[in-house]
Structures are given as structure tokens and as C-alpha cells.
N, C-alpha and C. Protein backbone atom coordinates (compact mmCIF):
# COMPACT_ATOMS: atom_id res chain seq x y z
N UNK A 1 28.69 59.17 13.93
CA UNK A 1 28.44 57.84 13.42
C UNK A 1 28.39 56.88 14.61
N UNK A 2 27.14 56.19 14.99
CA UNK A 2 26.94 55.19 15.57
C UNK A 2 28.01 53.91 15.88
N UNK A 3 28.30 53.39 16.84
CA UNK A 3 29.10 51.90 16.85
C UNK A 3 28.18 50.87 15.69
N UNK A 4 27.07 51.28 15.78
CA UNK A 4 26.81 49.37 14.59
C UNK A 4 27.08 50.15 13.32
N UNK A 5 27.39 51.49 13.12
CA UNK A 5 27.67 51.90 11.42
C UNK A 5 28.74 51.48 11.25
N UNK A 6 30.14 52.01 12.22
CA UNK A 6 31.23 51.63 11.85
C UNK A 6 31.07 50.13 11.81
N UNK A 7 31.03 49.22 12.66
CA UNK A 7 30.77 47.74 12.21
C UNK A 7 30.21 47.62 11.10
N UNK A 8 29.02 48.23 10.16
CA UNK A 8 28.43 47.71 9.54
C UNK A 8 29.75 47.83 8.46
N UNK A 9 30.35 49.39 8.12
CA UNK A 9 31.03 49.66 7.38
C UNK A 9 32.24 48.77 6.91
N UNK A 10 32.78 47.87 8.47
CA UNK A 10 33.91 47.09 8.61
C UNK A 10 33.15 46.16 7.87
N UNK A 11 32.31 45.73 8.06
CA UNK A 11 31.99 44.35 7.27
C UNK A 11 31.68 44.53 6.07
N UNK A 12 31.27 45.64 5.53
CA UNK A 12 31.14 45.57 3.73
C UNK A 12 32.46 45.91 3.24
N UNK A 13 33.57 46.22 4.17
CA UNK A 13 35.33 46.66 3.49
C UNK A 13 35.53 45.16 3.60
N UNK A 14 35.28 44.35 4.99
CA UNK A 14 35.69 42.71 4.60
C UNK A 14 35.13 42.21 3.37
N UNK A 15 34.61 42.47 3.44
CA UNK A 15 33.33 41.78 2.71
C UNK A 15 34.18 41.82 1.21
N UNK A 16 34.39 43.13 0.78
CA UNK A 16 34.82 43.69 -0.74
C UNK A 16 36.01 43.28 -0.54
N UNK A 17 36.97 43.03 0.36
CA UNK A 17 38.20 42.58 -0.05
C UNK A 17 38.43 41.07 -0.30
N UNK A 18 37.44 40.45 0.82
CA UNK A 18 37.08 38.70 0.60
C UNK A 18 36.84 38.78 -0.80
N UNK A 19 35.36 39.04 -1.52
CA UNK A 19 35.65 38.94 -3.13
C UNK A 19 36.56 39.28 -3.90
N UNK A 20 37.22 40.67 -3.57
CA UNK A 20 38.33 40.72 -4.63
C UNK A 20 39.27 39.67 -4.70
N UNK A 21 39.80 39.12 -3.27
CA UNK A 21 41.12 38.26 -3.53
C UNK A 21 40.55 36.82 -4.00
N UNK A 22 38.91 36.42 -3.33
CA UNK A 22 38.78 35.28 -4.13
C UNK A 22 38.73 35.24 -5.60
N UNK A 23 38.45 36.15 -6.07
CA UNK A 23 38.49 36.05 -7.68
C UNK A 23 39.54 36.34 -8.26
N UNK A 24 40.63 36.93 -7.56
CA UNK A 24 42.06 36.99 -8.16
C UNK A 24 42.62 35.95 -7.99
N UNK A 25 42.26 34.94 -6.76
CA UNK A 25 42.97 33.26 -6.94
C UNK A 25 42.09 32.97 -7.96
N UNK A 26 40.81 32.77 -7.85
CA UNK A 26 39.76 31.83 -8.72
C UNK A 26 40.56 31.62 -10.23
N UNK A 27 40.79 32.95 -10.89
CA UNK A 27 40.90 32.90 -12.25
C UNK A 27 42.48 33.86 -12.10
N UNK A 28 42.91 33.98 -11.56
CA UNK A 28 44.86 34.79 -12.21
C UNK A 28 45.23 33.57 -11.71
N UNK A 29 45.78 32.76 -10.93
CA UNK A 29 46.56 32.43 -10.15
C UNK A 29 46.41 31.26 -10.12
N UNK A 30 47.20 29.87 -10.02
CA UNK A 30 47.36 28.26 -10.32
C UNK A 30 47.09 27.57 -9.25
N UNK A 31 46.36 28.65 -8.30
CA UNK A 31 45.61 27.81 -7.03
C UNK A 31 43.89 27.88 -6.90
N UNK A 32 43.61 27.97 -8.26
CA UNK A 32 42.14 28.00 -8.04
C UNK A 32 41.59 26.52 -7.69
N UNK A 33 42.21 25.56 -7.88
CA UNK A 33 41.65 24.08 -7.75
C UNK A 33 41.61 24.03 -5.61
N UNK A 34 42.71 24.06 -5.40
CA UNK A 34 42.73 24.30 -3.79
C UNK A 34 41.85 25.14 -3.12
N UNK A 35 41.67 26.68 -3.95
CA UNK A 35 40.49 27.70 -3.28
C UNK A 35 39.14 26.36 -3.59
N UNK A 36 39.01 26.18 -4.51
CA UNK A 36 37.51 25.58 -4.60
C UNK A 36 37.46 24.19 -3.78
N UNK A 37 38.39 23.85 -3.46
CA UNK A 37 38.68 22.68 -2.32
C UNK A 37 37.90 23.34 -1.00
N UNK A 38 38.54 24.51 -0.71
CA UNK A 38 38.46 25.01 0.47
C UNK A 38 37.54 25.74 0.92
N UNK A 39 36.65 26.05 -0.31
CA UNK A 39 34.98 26.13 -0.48
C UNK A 39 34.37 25.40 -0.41
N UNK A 40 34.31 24.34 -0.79
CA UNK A 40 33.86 22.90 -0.78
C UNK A 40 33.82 22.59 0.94
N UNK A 41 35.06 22.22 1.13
CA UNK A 41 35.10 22.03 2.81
C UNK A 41 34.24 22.44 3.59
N UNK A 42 34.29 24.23 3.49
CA UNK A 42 33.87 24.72 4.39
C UNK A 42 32.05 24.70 4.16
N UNK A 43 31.80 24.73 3.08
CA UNK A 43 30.43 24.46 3.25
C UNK A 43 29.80 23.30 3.32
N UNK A 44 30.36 22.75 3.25
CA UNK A 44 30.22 20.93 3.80
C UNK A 44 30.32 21.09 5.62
N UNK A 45 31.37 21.49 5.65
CA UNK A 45 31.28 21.57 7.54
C UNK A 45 30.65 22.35 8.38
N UNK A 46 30.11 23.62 7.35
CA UNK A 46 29.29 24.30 7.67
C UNK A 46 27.90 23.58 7.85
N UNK A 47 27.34 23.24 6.69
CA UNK A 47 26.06 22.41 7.00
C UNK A 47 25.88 21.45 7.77
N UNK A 48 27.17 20.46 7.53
CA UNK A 48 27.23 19.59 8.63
C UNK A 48 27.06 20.10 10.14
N UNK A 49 27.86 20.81 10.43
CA UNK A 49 27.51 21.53 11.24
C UNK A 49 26.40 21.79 12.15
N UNK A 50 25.72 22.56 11.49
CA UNK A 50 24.28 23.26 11.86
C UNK A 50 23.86 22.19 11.98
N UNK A 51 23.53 20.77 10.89
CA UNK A 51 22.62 19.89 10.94
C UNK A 51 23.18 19.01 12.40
N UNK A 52 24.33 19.28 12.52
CA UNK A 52 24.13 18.59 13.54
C UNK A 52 24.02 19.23 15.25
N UNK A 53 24.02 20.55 15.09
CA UNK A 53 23.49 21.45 16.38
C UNK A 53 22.05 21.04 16.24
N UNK A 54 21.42 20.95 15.20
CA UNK A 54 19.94 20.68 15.54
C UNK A 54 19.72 19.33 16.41
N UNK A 55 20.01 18.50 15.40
CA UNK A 55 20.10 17.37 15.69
C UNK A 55 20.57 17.14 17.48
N UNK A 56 21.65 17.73 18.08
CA UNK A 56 21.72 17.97 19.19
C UNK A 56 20.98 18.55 20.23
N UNK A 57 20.21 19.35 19.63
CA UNK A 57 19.60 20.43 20.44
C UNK A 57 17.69 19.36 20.19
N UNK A 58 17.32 18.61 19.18
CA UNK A 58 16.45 17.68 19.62
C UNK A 58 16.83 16.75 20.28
N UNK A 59 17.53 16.05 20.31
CA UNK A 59 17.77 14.74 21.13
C UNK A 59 18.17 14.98 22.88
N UNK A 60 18.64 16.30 23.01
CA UNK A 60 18.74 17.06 24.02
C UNK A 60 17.37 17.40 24.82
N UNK A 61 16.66 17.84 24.02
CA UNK A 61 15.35 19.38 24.70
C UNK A 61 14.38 17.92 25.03
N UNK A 62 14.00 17.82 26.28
CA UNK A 62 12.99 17.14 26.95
C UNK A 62 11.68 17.48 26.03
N UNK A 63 11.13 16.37 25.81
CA UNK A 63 9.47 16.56 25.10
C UNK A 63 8.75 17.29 26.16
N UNK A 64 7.84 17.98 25.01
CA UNK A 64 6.69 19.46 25.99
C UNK A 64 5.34 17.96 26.71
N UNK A 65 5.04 18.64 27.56
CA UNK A 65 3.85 18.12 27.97
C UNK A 65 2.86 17.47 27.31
N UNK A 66 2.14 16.38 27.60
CA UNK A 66 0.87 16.60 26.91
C UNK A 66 -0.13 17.44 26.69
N UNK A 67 -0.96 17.76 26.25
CA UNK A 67 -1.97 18.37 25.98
C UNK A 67 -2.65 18.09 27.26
N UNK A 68 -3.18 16.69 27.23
CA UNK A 68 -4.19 16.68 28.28
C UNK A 68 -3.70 17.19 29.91
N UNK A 69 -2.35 17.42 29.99
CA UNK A 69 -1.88 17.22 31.40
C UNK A 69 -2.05 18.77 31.35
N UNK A 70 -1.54 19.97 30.46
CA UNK A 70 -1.87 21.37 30.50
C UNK A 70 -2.86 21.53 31.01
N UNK A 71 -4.19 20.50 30.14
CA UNK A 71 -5.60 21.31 30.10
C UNK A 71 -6.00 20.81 31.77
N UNK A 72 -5.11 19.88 32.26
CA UNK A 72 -5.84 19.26 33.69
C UNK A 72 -5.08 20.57 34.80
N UNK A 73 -3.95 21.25 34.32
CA UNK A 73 -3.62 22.02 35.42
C UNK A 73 -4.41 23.80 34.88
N UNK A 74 -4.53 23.41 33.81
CA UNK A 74 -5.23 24.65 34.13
C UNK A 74 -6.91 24.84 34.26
N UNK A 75 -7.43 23.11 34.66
CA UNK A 75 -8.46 23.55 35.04
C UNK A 75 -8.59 23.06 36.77
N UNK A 76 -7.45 22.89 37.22
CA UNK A 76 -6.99 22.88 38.31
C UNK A 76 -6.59 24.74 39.08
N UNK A 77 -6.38 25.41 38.34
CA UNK A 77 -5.56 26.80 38.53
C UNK A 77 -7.13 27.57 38.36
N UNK A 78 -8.10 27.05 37.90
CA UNK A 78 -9.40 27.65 37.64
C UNK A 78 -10.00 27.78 38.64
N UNK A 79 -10.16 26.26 39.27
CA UNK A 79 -11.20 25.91 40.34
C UNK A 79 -10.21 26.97 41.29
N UNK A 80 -8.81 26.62 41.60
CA UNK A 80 -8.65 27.13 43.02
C UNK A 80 -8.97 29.00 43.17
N UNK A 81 -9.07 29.18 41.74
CA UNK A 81 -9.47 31.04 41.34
C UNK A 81 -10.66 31.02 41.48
N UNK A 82 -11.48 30.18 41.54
CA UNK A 82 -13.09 30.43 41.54
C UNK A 82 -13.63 30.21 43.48
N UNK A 83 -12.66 29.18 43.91
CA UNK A 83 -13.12 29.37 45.25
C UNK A 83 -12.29 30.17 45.89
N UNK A 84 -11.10 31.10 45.56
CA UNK A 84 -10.61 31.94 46.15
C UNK A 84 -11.86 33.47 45.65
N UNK A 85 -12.21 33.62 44.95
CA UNK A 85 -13.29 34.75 44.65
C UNK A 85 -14.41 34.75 45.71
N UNK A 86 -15.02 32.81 45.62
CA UNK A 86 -16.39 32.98 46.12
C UNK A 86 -15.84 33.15 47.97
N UNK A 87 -14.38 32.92 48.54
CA UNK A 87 -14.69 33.13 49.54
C UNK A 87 -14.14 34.93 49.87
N UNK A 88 -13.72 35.23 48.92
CA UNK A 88 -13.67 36.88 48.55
C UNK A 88 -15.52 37.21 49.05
N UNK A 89 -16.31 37.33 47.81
CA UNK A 89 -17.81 37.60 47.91
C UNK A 89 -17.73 37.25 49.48
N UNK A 90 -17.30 35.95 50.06
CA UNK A 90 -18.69 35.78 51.37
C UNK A 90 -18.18 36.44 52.48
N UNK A 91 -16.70 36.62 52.42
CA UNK A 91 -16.13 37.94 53.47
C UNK A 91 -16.92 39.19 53.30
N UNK A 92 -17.26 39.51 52.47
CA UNK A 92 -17.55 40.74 51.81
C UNK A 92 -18.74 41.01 52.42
């Protein structure tokens, strides 16, 4: 058995024991109002979260180039390939 099987395996035993005990608070037990608190939370801070790594990661990442400034270097990178050829040919 591979290392990512056993991992995979560990995470579907977490996995099955996370549901069992949440549903034995949810409905046996006089703390289901707090579990659903603490669901609540976490997916609130979760999204918050992420939304705000994005949010970070745009206001962060420098804007891409223009268009026109690409198309000027690569018809800059053209010419200097076309007179590096033709003085290829006139050695030749």
C-alpha cells in the first residue's frame, strides 16, 4: 500500500468519526445549540477568509502589461531575428 493510500484511508477514518460525533452532539446531547454556533463561526471565517486572501492577493499582484506594449516588444524581438538571419544568409 502506497503512502497517499494510507493518507487517503486516514482521512475517510477522520472523516467517519467527525460525522459520527457531530451527530451524536447535534441530536443526543444539550449542546447542539453551541455545535451549530461553532459551525456557523467557522464557515463564516472560513469564507471570510478566502474572500479576503483574494482580495489580498488583487490589491497586491501588479497589473499585466498593456496589450500594446507586448505587441511593441514583440515586434521589436522580430526585427532583431530577422536581421540576425539576413546577416546569417550574407556570411553564408
Amino acid at each position: 500500500m502506497s503512502r497517499d493510500q494510507v493518507i487517503g484511508w486516514i482521512l475517510v477514518l477522520v472523516s467517519l468519526v467527525v460525522i459520527i460525533v457531530y451527530t451524536y452532539i447535534m441530536f443526543f446531547t444539550n449542546y447542539w445549540e453551541l455545535l451549530v454556533k461553532i459551525t456557523l463561526v467557522v464557515g463564516v471565517l472560513g469564507i471570510g477568509g478566502i474572500m479576503a486572501w483574494i482580495g489580498y492577493t488583487l490589491a497586491t499582484t501588479p497589473p499585466p502589461k498593456p496589450i500594446e506594449e507586448i505587441e511593441k516588444e514583440i515586434e521589436e524581438e522580430l526585427k532583431k531575428l530577422e536581421q540576425e538571419t539576413s546577416k546569417e544568409e550574407k556570411t553564408q
